[in-house]
Protein backbone atom coordinates (compact mmCIF):
# COMPACT_ATOMS: atom_id res chain seq x y z
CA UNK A 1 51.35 -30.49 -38.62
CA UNK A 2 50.91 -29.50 -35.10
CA UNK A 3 47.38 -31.68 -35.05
CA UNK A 4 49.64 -34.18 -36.38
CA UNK A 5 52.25 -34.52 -33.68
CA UNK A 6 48.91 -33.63 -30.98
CA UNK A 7 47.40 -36.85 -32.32
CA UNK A 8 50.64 -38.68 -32.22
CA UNK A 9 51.42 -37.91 -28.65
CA UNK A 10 48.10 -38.45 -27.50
CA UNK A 11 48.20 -42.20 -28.75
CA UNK A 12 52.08 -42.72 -27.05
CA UNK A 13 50.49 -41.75 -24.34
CA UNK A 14 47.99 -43.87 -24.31
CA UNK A 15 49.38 -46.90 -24.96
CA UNK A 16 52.10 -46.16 -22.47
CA UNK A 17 49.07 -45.48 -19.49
CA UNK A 18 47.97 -49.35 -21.09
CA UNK A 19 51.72 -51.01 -20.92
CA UNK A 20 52.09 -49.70 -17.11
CA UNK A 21 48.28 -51.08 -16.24
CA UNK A 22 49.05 -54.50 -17.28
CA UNK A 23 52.60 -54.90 -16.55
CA UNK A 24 51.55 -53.80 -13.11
CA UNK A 25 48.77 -56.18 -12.89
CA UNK A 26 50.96 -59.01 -14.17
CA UNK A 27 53.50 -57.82 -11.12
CA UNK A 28 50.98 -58.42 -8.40
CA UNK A 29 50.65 -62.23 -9.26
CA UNK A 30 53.60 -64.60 -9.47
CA UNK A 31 53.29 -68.11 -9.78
CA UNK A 32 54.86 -70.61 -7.29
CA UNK A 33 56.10 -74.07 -7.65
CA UNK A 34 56.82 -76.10 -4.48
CA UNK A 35 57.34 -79.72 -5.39
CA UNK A 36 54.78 -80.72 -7.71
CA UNK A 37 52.18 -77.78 -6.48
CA UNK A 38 51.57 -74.24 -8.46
CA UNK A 39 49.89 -71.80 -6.86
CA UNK A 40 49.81 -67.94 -6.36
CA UNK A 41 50.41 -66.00 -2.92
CA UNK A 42 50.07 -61.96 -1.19
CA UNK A 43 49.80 -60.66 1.58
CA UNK A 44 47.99 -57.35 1.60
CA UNK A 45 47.91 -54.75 4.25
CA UNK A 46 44.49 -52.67 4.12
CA UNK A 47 43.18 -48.68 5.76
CA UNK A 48 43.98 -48.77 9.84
CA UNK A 49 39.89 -48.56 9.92
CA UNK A 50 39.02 -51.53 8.64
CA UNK A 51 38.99 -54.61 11.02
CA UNK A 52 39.41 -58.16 10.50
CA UNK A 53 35.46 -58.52 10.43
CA UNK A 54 35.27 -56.17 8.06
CA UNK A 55 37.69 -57.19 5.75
CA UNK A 56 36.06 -61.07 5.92
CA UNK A 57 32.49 -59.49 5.56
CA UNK A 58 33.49 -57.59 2.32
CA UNK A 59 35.29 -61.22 0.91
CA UNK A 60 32.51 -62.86 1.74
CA UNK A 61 29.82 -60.47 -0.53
CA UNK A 62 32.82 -59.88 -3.29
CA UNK A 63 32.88 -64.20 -3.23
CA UNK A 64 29.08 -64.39 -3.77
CA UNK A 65 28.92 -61.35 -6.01
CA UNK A 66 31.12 -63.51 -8.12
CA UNK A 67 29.40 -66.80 -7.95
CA UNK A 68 32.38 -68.27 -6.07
CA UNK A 69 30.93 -71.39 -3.85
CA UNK A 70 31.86 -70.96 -0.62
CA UNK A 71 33.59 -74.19 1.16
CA UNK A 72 34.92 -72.84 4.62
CA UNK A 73 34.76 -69.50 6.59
CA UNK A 74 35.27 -68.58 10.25
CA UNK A 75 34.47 -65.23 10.95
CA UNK A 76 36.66 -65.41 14.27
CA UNK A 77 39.55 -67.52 12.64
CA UNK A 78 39.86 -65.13 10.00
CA UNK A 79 39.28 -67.52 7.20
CA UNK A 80 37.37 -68.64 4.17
CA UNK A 81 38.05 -70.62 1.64
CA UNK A 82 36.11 -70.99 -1.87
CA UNK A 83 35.82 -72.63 -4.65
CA UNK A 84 35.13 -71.61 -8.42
CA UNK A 85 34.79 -72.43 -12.09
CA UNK A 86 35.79 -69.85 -14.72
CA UNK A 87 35.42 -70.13 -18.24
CA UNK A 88 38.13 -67.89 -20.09
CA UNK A 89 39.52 -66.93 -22.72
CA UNK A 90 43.03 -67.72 -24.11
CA UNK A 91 43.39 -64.29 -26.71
CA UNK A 92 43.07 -60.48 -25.27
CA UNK A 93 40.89 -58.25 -27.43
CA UNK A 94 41.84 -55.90 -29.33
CA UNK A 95 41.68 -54.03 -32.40
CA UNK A 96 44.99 -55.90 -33.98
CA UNK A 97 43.69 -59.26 -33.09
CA UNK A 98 41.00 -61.04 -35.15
CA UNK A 99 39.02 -61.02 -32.03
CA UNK A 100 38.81 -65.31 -31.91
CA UNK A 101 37.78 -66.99 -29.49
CA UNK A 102 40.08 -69.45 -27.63
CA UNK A 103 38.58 -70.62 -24.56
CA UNK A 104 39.43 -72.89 -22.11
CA UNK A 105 37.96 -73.55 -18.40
CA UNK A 106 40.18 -73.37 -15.28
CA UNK A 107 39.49 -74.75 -11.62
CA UNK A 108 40.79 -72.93 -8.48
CA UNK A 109 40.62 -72.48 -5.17
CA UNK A 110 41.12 -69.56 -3.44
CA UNK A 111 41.65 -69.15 0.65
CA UNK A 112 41.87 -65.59 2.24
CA UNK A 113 43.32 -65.67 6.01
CA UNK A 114 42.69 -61.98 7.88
CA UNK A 115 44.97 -61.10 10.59
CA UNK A 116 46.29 -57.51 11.63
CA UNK A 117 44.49 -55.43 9.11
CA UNK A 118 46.23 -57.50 6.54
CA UNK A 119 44.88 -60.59 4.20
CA UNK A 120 46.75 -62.83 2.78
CA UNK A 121 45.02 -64.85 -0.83
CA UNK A 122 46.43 -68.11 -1.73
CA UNK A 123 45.00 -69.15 -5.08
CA UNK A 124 45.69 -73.20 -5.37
CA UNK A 125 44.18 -76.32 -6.89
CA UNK A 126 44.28 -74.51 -9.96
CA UNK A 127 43.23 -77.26 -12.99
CA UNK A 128 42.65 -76.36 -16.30
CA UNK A 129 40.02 -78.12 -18.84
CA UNK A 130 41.53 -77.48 -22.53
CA UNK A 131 39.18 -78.72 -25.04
CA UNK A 132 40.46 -80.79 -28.01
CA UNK A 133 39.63 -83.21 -30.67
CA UNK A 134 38.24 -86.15 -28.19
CA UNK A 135 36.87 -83.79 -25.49
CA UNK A 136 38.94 -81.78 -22.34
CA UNK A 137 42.22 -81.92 -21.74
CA UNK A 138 43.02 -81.79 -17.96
CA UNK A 139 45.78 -80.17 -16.58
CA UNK A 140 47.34 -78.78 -13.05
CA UNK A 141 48.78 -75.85 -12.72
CA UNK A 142 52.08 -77.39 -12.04
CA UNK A 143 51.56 -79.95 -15.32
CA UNK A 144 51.46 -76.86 -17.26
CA UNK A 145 54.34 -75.11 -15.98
CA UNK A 146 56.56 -78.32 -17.08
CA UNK A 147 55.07 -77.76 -20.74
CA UNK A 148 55.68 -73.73 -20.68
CA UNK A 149 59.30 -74.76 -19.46
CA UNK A 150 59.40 -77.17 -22.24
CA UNK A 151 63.11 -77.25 -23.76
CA UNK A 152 62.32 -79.48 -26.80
CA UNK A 153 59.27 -77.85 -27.87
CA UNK A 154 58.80 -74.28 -28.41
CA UNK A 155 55.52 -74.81 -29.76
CA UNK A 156 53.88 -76.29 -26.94
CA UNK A 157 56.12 -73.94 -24.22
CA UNK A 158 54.65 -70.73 -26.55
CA UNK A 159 50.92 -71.91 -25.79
CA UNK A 160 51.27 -72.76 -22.07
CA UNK A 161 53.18 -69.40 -21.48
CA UNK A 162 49.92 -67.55 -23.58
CA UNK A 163 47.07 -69.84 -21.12
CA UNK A 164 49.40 -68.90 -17.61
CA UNK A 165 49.44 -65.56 -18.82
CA UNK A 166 45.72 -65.67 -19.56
CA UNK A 167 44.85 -66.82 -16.40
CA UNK A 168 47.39 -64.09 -14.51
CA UNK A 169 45.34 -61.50 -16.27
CA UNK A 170 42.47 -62.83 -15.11
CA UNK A 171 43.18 -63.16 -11.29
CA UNK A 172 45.50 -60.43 -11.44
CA UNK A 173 42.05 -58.44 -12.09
CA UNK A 174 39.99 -60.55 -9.65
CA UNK A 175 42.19 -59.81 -6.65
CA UNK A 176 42.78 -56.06 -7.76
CA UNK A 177 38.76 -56.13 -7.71
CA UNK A 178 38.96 -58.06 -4.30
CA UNK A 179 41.24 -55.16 -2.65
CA UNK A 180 39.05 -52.65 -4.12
CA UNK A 181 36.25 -54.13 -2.65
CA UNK A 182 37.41 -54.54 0.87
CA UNK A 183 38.85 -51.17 0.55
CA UNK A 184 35.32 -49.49 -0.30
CA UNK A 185 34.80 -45.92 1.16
CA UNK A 186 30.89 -45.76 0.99
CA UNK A 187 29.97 -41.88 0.41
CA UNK A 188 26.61 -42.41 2.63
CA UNK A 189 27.32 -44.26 6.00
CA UNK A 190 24.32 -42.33 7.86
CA UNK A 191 20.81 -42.35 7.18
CA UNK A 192 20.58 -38.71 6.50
CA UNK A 193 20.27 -38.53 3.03
């Protein structure tokens, strides 16, 4: 019995610790409409010891180490700007879900400005490629928000809402991976080993 209620309290626990990581991911990103634009904005405020070199020097490796291409940067402006195409995945693994694969491709553009040990991300142009019967269906970010709004059709509202949310996962762990990466604390900063 007491195994029992040891093994039941363990998994409530763990699923709670997996309910706060991803609500709190899905925080950090909110989507914006202005007009007939979508796009996602924060401002981040870094450690006192890290300059506004550093913080574009660290982008700029985290950018290439994900195959981002890069379009603009200005070391002394305190900007870059690149480009990048994802493919992704619509469905989240895991063990209740068939594990089936749903993909789709998305387009972005993402633009970090540095200023007062703080960096700001806009992620914009955001297009997604949805394949279908005669090819890919393309789609802004701001077409797709109209559908997942969609008062007539709760069908077609029900998948938009699941491909936003798939793609807030996603950049909600690319810029969580960005900050960590700017953030780094190297253990060795000397040569003495």
């Amino acid at each position: 019995m007491k195994k029992h209620l040891l093994l039941t309290l363990a998994l409530a626990f763990c699923a709670f610790t997996a309910w706060c990581q991803t609500n709190t991911t899905s925080d950090s990103v909110k989507l914006k409409i202005e007009g007939t634009t979508g796009y996602y904005m924060q401002s981040v405020k870094v450690d006192s010891g890290i300059t506004e070199h550093k913080i574009y020097m660290r982008t700029l490796e985290f950018m290439a180490g994900k195959n981002f291409q890069q379009n603009y940067g200005y070391d002394e402006e305190g900007k870059l700007i690149c480009t990048t195409v994802q493919d992704l995945n619509n469905n989240t693994f895991s063990p209740t879900n068939d594990e089936t694969v749903d993909p789709y491709t998305v387009q972005f553009t993402i633009t970090v400005d540095m200023k007062n040990r703080r960096y700001r991300y806009i992620i914009n142009n955001i297009v997604f490629y949805i394949p279908d019967e005669g090819g890919n269906r393309r789609l802004t970010m701001y077409e797709m928000y109209q559908k997942a709004t969609n008062q007539d059709s709760r069908r077609v509202a029900k998948q938009a809402q699941k491909l936003i949310a798939s793609f807030e996962r996603y950049i909600g762990s690319l810029t969580g991976e960005l900050y960590q990466a700017i953030e780094q604390k190297r253990a060795i900063d000397t040569n003495k080993f």
